[in-house]
Protein backbone atom coordinates (compact mmCIF):
# COMPACT_ATOMS: atom_id res chain seq x y z
CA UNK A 1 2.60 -56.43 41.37
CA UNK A 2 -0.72 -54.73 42.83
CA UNK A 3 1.24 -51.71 43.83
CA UNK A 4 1.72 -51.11 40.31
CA UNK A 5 -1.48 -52.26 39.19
CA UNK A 6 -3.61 -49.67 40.61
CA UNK A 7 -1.19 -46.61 39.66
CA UNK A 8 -1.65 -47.48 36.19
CA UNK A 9 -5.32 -48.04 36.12
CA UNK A 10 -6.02 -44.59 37.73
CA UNK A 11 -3.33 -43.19 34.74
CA UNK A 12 -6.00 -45.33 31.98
CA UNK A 13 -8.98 -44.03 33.53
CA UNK A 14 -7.72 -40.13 33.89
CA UNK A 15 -6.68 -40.62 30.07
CA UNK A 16 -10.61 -42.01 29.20
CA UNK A 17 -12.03 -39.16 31.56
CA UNK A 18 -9.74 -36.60 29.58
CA UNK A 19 -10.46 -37.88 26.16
CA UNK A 20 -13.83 -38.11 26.08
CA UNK A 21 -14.39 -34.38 24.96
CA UNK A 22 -16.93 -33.57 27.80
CA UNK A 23 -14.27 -32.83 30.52
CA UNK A 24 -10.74 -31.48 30.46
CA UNK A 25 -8.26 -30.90 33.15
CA UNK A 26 -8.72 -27.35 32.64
CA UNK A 27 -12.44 -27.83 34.44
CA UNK A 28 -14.05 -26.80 31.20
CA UNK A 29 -16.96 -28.87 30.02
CA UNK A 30 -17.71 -28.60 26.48
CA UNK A 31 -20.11 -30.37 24.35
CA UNK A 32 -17.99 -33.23 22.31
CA UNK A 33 -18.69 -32.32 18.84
CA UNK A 34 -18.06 -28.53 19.89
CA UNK A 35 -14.76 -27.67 17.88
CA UNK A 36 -14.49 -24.18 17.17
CA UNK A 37 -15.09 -20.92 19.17
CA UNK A 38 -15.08 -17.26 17.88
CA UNK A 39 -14.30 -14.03 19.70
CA UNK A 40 -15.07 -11.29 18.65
CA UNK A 41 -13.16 -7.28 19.14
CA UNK A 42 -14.39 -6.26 22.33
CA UNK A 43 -14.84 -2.26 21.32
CA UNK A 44 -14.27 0.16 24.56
CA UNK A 45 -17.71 1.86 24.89
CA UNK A 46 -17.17 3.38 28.41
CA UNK A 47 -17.27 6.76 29.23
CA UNK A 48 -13.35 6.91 29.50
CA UNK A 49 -11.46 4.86 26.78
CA UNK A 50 -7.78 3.52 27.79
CA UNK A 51 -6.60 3.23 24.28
CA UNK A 52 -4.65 -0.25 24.64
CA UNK A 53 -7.70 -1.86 27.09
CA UNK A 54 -9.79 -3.20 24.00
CA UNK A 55 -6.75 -5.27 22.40
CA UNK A 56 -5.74 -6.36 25.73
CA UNK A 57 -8.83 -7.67 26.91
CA UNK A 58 -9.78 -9.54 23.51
CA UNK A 59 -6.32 -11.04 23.10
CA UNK A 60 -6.46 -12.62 26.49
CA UNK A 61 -9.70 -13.65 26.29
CA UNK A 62 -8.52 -15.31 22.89
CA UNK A 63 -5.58 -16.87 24.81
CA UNK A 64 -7.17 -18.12 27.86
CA UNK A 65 -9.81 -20.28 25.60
CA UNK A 66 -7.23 -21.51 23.13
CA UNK A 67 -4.68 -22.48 25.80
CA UNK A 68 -7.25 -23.88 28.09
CA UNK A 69 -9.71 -25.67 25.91
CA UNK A 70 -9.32 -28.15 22.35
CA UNK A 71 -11.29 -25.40 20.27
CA UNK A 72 -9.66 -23.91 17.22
CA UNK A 73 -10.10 -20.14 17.21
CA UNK A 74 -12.27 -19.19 14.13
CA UNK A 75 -12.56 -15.86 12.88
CA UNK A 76 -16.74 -15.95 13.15
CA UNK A 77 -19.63 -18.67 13.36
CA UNK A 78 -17.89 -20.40 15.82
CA UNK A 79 -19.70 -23.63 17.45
CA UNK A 80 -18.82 -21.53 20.86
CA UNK A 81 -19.47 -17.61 19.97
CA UNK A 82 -18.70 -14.81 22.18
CA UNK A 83 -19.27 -11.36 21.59
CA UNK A 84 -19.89 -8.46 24.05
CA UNK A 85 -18.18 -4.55 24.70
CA UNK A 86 -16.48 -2.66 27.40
CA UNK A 87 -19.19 -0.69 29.34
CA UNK A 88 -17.47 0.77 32.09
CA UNK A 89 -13.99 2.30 32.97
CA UNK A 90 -13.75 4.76 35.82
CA UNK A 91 -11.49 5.19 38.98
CA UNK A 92 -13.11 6.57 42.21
CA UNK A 93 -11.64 7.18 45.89
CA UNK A 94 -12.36 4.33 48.37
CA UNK A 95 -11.42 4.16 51.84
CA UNK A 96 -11.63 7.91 53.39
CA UNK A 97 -9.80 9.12 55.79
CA UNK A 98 -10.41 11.44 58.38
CA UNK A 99 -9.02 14.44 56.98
CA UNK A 100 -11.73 13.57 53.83
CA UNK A 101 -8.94 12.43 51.49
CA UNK A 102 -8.81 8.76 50.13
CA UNK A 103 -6.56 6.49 51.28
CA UNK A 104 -6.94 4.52 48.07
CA UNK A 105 -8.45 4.47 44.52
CA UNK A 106 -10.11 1.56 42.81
CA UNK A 107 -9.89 1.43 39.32
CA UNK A 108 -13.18 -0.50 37.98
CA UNK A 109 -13.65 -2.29 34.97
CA UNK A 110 -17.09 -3.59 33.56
CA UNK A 111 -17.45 -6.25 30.30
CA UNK A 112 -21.22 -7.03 29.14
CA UNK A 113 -20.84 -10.58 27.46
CA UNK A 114 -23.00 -12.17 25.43
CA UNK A 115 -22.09 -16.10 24.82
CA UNK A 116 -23.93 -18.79 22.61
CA UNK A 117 -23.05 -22.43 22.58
CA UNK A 118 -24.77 -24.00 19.46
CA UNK A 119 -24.66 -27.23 20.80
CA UNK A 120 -26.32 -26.79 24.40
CA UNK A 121 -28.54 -23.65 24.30
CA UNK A 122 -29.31 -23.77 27.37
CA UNK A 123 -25.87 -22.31 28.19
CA UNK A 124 -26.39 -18.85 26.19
CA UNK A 125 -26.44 -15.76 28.37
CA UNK A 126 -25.68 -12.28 28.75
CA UNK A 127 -23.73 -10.75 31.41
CA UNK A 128 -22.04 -8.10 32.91
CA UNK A 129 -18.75 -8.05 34.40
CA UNK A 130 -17.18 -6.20 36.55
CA UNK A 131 -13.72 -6.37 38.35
CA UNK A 132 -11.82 -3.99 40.07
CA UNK A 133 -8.55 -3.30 42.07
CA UNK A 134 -7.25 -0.35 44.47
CA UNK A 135 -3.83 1.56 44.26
CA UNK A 136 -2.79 4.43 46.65
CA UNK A 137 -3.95 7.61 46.51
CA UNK A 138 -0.29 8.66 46.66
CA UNK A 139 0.09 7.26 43.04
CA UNK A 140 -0.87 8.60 39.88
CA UNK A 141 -3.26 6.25 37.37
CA UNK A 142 -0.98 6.44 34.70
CA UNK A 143 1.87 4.88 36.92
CA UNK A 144 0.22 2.04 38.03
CA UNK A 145 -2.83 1.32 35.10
CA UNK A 146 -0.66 -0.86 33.03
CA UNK A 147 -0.29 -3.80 36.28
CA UNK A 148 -3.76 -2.63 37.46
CA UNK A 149 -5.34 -3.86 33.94
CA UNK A 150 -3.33 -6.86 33.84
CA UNK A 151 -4.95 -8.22 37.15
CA UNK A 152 -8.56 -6.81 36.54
CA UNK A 153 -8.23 -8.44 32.33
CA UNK A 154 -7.16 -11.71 34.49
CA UNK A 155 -9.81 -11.88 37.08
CA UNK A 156 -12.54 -10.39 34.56
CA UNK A 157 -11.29 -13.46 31.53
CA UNK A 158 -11.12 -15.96 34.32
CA UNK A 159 -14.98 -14.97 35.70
CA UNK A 160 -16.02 -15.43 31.50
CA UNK A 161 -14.00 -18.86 31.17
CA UNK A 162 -15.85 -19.83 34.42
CA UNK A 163 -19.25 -18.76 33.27
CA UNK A 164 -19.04 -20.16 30.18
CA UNK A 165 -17.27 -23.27 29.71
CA UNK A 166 -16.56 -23.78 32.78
CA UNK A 167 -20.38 -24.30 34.72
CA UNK A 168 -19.29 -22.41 37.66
């Protein structure tokens, strides 16, 4: 009888933890009476524009908080706001060899966020982010941008999620 006792109070209490509203399985922590978060177009401003970056970045960034967190996507005056632009976009050799040729490129790309929380101010910021990731010099941008954007969108989303809702 114990052995089943304790299983099911841990169960009870992860269910109380999770439905209080200030802590979700996801790690984010989010005021309670927090319901609604707004996103706005993230326009490419760098010096370089990859046409399908802007929609690719927003939409994830739209996923990750809808799939990870109770709030209801709002088109604007959301109790969770964030806004910001693409600053940067540029690909530069890394690791030089000895005959003065790169080994490798790193594509980099750079987000400046700006976040409010109407119900804890004290969490409002803006930030830049950057992520980047390398290819071979061998291979042409174009070939490998599309997978290359994936992972830096990913890493960059994840490092806003974090910074955001997330108290990391």
């Amino acid at each position: 009888m114990r052995r089943c006792i304790i299983p099911i109070l841990a169960f009870v209490l992860m269910l109380a933890a999770a439905s209080c509203g200030i802590y979700s399985f996801s790690g984010a922590s989010i005021p309670p009476e927090a319901k609604t978060i707004s996103i706005t177009h993230f326009p490419n401003n760098a010096a370089i524009v990859n046409p399908s970056l802007s929609q690719a970045f927003t939409d994830m960034l739209k996923d990750k908080f809808t799939n990870q967190t109770s709030l209801s996507l709002v088109t604007r005056n959301g109790d969770l706001q964030i806004e910001g632009e693409i600053t940067g976009y540029n690909v530069q050799p890394v690791a030089i060899q000895g005959n003065d040729q790169a080994a490798l490129n790193r594509l980099t790309v750079t987000v400046n966020v700006r976040y409010q929380n109407k119900y804890a101010e004290s969490q409002n910021f803006e930030s830049s982010f950057s992520r980047f990731a390398d290819f071979p010099a061998a291979q042409s941008l174009s070939s490998v941008q599309q997978t290359l954007l994936e992972e830096i969108n990913k890493a960059l989303v994840e490092d806003i999620f974090n910074k955001s809702v997330a108290n990391w």
